[in-house]
C-alpha atoms as a PDB file:
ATOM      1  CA  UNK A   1       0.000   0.000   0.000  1.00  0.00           C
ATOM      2  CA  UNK A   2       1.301   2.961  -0.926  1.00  0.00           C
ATOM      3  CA  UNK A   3       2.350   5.791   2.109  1.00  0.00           C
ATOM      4  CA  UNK A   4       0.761   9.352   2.069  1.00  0.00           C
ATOM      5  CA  UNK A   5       3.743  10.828   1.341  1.00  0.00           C
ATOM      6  CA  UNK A   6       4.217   8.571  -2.105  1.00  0.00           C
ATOM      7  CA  UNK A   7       1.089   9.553  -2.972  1.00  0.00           C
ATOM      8  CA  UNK A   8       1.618  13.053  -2.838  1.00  0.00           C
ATOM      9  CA  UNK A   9       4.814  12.879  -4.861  1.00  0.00           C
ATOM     10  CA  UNK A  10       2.890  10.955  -7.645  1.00  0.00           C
ATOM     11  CA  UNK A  11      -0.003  13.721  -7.834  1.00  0.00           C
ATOM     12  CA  UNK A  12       2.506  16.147  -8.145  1.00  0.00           C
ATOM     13  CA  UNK A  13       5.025  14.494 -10.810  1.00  0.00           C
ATOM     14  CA  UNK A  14       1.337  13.657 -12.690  1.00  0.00           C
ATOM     15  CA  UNK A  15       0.560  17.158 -12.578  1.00  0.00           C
ATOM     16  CA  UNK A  16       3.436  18.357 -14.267  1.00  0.00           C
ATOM     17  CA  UNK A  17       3.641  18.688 -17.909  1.00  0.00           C
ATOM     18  CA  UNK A  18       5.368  16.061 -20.028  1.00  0.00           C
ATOM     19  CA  UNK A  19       8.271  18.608 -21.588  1.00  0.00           C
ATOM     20  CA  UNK A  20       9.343  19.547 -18.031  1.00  0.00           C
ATOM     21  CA  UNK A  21      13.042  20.506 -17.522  1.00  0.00           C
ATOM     22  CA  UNK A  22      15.001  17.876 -16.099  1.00  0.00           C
ATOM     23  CA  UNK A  23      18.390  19.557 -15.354  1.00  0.00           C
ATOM     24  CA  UNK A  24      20.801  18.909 -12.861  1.00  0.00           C
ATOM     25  CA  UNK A  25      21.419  20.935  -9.791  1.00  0.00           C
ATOM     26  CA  UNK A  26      23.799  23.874 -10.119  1.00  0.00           C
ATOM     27  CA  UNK A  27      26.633  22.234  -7.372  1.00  0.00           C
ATOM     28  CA  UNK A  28      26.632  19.572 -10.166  1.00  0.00           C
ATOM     29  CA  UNK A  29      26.685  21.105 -13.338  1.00  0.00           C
ATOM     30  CA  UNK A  30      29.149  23.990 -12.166  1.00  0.00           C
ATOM     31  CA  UNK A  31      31.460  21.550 -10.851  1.00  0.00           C
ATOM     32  CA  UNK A  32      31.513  18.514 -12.930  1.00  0.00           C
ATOM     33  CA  UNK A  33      35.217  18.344 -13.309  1.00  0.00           C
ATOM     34  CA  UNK A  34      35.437  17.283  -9.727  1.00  0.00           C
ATOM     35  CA  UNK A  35      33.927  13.921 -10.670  1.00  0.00           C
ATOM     36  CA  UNK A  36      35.535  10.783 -11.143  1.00  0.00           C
ATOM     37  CA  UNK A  37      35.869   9.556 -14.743  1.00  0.00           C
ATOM     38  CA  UNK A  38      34.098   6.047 -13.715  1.00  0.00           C
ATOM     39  CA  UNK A  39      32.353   4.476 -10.732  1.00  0.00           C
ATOM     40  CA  UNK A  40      28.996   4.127  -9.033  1.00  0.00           C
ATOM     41  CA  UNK A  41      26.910   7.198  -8.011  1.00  0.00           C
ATOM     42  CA  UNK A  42      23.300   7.501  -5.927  1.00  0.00           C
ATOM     43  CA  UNK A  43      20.772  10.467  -6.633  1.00  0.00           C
ATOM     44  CA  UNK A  44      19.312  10.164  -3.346  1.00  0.00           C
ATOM     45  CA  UNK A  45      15.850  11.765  -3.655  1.00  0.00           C
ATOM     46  CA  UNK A  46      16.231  11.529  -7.367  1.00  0.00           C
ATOM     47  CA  UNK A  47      12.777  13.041  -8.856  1.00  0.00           C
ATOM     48  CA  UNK A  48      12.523  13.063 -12.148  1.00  0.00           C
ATOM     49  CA  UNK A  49      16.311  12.198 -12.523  1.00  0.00           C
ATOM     50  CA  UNK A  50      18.580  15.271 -13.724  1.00  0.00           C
ATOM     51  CA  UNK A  51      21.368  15.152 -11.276  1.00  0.00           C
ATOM     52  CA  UNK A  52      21.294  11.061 -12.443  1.00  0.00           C
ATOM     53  CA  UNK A  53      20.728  11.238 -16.342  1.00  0.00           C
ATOM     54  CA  UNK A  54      24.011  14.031 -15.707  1.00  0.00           C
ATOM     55  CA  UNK A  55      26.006  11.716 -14.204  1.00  0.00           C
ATOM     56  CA  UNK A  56      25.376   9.035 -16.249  1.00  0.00           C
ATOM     57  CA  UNK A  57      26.422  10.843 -19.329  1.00  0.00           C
ATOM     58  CA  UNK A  58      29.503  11.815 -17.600  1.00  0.00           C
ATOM     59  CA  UNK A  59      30.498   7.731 -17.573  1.00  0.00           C
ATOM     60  CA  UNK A  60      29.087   6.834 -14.217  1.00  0.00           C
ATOM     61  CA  UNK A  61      26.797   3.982 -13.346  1.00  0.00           C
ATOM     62  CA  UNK A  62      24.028   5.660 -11.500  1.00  0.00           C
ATOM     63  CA  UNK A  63      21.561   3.689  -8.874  1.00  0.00           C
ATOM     64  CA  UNK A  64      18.708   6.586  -8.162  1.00  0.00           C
ATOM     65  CA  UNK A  65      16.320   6.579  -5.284  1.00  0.00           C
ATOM     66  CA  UNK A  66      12.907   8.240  -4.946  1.00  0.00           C
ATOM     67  CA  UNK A  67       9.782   7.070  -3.110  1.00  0.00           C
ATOM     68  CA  UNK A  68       7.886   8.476  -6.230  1.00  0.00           C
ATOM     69  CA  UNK A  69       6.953   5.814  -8.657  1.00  0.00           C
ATOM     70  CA  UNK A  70       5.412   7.743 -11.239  1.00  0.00           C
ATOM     71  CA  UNK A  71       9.245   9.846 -11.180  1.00  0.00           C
ATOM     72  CA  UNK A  72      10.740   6.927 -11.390  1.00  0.00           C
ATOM     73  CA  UNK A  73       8.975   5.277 -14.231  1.00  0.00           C
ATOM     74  CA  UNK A  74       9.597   8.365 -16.290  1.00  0.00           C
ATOM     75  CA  UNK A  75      13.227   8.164 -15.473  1.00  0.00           C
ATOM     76  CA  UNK A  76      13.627   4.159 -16.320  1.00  0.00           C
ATOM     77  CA  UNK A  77      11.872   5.436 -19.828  1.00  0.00           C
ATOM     78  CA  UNK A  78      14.371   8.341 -20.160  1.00  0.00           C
ATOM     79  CA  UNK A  79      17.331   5.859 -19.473  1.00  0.00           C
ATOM     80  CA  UNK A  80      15.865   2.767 -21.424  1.00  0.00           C
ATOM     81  CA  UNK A  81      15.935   4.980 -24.558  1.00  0.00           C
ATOM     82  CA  UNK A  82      19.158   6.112 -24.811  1.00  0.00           C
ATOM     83  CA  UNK A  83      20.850   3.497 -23.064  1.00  0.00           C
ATOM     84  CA  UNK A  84      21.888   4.965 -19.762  1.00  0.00           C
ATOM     85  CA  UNK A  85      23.642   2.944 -16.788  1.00  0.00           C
ATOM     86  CA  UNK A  86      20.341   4.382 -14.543  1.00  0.00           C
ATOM     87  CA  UNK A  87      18.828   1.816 -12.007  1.00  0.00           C
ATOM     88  CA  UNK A  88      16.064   3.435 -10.839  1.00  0.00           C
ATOM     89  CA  UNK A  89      14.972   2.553  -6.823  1.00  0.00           C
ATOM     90  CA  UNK A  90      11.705   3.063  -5.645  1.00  0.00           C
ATOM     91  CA  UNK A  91      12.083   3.438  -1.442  1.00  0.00           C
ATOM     92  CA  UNK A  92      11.107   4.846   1.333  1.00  0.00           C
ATOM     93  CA  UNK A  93      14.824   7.123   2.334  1.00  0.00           C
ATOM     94  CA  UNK A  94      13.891   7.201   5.881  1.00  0.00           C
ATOM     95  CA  UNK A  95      13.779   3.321   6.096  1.00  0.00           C
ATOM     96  CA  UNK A  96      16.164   2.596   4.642  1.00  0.00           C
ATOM     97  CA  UNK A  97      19.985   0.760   5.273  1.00  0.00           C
ATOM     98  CA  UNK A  98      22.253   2.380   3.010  1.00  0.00           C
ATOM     99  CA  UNK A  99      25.148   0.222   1.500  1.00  0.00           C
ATOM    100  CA  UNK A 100      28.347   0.824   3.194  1.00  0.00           C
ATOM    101  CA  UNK A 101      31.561   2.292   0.928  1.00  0.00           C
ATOM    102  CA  UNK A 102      29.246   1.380  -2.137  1.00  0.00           C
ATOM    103  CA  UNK A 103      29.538   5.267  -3.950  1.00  0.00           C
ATOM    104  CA  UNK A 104      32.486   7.115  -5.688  1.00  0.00           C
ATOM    105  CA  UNK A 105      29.208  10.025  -5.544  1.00  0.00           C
ATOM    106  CA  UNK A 106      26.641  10.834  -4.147  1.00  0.00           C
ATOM    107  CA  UNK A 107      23.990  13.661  -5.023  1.00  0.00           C
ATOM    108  CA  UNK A 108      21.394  15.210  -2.739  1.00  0.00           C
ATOM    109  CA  UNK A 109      18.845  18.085  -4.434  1.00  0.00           C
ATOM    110  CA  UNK A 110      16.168  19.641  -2.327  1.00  0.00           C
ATOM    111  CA  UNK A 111      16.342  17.207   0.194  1.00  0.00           C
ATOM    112  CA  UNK A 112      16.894  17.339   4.214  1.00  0.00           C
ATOM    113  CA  UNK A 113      17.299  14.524   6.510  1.00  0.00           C
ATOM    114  CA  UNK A 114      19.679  15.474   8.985  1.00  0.00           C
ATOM    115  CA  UNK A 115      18.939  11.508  10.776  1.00  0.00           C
ATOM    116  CA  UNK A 116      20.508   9.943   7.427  1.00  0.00           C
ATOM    117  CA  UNK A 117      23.370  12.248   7.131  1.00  0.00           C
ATOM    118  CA  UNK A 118      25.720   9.786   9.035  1.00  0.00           C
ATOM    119  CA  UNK A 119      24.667   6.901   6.921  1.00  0.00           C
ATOM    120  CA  UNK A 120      25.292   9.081   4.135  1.00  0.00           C
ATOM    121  CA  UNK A 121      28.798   9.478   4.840  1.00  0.00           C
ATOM    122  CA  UNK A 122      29.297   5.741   5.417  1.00  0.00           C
ATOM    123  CA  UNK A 123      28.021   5.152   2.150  1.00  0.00           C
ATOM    124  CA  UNK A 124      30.893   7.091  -0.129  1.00  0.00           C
ATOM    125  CA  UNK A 125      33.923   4.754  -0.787  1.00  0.00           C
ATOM    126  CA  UNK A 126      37.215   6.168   0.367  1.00  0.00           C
ATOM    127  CA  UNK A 127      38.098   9.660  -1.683  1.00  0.00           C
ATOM    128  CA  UNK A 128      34.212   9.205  -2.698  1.00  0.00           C
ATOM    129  CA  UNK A 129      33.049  12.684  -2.839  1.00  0.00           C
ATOM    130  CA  UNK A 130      29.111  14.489  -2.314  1.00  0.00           C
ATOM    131  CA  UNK A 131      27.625  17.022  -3.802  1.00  0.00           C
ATOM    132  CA  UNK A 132      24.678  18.715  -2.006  1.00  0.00           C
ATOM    133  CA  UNK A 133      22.363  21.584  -3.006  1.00  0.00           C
ATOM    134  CA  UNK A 134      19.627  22.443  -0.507  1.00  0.00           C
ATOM    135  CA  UNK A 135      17.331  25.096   0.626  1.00  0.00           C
ATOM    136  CA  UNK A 136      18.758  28.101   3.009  1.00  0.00           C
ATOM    137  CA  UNK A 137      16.939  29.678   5.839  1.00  0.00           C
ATOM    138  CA  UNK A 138      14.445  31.756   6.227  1.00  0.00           C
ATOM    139  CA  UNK A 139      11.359  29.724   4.574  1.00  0.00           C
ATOM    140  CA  UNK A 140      11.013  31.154   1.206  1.00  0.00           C
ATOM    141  CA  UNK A 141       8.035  31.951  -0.881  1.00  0.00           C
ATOM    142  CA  UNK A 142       8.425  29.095  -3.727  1.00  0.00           C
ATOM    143  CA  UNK A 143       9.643  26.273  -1.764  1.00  0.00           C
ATOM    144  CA  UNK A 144       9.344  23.907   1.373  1.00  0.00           C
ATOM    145  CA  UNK A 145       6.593  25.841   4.067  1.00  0.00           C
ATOM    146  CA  UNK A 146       8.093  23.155   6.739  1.00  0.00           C
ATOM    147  CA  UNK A 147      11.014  25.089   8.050  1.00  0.00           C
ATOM    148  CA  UNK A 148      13.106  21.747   9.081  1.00  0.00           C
ATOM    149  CA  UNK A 149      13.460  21.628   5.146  1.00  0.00           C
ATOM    150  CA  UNK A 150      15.946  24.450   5.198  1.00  0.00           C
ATOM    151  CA  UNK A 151      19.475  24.740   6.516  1.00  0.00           C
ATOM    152  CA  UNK A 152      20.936  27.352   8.637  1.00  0.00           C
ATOM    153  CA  UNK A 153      24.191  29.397   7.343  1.00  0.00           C
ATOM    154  CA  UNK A 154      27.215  27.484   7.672  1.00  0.00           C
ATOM    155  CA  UNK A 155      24.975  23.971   8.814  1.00  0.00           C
ATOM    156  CA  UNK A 156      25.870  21.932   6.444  1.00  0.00           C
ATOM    157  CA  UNK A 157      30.138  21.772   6.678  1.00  0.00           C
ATOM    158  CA  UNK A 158      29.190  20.845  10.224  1.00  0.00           C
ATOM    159  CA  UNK A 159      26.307  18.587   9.760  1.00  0.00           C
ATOM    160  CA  UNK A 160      29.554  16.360   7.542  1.00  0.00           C
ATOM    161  CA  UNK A 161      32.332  17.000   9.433  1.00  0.00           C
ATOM    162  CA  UNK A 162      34.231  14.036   8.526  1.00  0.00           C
ATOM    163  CA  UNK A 163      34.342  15.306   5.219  1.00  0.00           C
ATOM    164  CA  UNK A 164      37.052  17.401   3.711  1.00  0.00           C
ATOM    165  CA  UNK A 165      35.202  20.165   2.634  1.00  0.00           C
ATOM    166  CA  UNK A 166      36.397  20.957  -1.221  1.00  0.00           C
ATOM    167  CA  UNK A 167      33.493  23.539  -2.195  1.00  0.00           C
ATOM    168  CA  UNK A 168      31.078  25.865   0.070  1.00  0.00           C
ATOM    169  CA  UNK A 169      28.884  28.317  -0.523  1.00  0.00           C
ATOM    170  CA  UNK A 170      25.876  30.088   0.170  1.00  0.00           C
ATOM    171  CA  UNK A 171      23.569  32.547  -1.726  1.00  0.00           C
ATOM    172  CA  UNK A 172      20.789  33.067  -4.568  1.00  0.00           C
ATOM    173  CA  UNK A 173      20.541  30.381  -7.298  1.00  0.00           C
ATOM    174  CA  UNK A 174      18.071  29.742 -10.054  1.00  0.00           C
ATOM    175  CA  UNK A 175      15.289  26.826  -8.494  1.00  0.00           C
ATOM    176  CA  UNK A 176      15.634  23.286  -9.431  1.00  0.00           C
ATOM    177  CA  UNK A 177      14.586  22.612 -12.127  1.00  0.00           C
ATOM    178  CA  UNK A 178      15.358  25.918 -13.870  1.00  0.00           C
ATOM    179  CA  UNK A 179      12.428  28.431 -13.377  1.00  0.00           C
ATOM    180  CA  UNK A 180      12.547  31.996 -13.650  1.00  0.00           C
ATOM    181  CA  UNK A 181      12.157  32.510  -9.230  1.00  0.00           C
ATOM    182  CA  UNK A 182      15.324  32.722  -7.468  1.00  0.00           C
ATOM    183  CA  UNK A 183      15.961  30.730  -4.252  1.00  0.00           C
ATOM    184  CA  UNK A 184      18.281  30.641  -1.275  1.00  0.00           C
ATOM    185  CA  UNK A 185      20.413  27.427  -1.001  1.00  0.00           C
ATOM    186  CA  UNK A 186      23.654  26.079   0.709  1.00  0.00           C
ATOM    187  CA  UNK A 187      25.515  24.240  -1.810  1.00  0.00           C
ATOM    188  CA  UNK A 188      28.313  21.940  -0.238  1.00  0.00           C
ATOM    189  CA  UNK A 189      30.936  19.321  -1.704  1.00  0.00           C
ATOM    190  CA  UNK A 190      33.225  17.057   0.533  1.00  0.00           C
ATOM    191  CA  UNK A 191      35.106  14.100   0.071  1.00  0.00           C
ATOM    192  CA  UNK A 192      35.923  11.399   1.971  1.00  0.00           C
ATOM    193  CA  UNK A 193      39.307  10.595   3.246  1.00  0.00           C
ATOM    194  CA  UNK A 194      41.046   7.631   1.598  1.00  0.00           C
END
């Protein structure tokens, strides 16, 4: 049976129109040539899939999570068609055990689970590195209304402290997907020591 919250998520990526953009989050994009040339990656909280189609075109074998299984189909479809390494994972993040030194990457969009952040971290390989792009405090006008979906300044180098931090920033930053509103975010990238 499906949870409330998966049901939401489906209504919403049914609601959306078919030729919505599917790009990947600015920390990505802007600093692609901090990725490895090969290896595994997660898009933890995937959605429709633009941090993991961008990775996968960049040589990686991507596993992508979402509890949405309407997102997900769409991105299986995306991936089937031009032959992407995408295995798309329909779960509930909250519940679940994450793999231990399974990821060269990992990507988190417009997501916030501070209780998963340690499992997180256990789940990069050695010199595995994450790239994070999420919602600054205050509570902003086109995003999250639940204020425990927003970091505060200078949360997140703390809240992954046993990562060497390579890139941090703060500030305005088109929304994810690309829309024409402007939101606050923390943008982060650490790796793990080998």
């Amino acid at each position: 049976m499906l949870s409330e919250l998966a049901k939401k998520w489906d209504q919403k990526y049914l609601s959306l129109p078919n030729n919505t953009p599917t790009n990947p989050a600015w920390v990505l994009s802007h600093h692609s040539q901090l990725l490895p040339l090969t290896g595994k990656a997660l898009d933890l909280a995937c959605g429709l899939g633009g941090n993991a189609r961008f990775l996968a075109r960049c040589g990686l074998s991507v596993d992508a999570w979402d509890i949405s299984d309407v997102a997900l189909t769409s991105l299986n479809n995306f991936a089937t068609l031009n032959r992407l390494p995408i295995t798309p994972t329909i779960c509930d993040i909250e519940q679940m055990l994450f793999p231990y030194q399974q990821y060269d990457v990992i990507v988190i969009t417009n997501y916030l689970n501070r209780g998963i952040f340690q499992q997180i971290q256990q789940a990069l390989k050695p010199n595995g590195k994450l790239f994070i792009q999420t919602f600054l405090a205050p509570v902003q006008e086109n995003a999250p209304k639940n204020k425990n979906f927003y970091l505060n300044s200078g949360e997140l180098s703390k809240l992954f402290s046993e990562l060497i931090i390579e890139i941090y920033g703060e500030g305005w930053l088109s929304g994810v997907p690309e829309s024409i509103s402007l939101n606050r975010y923390a943008w982060f990238i650490g790796s793990k020591k080998g």
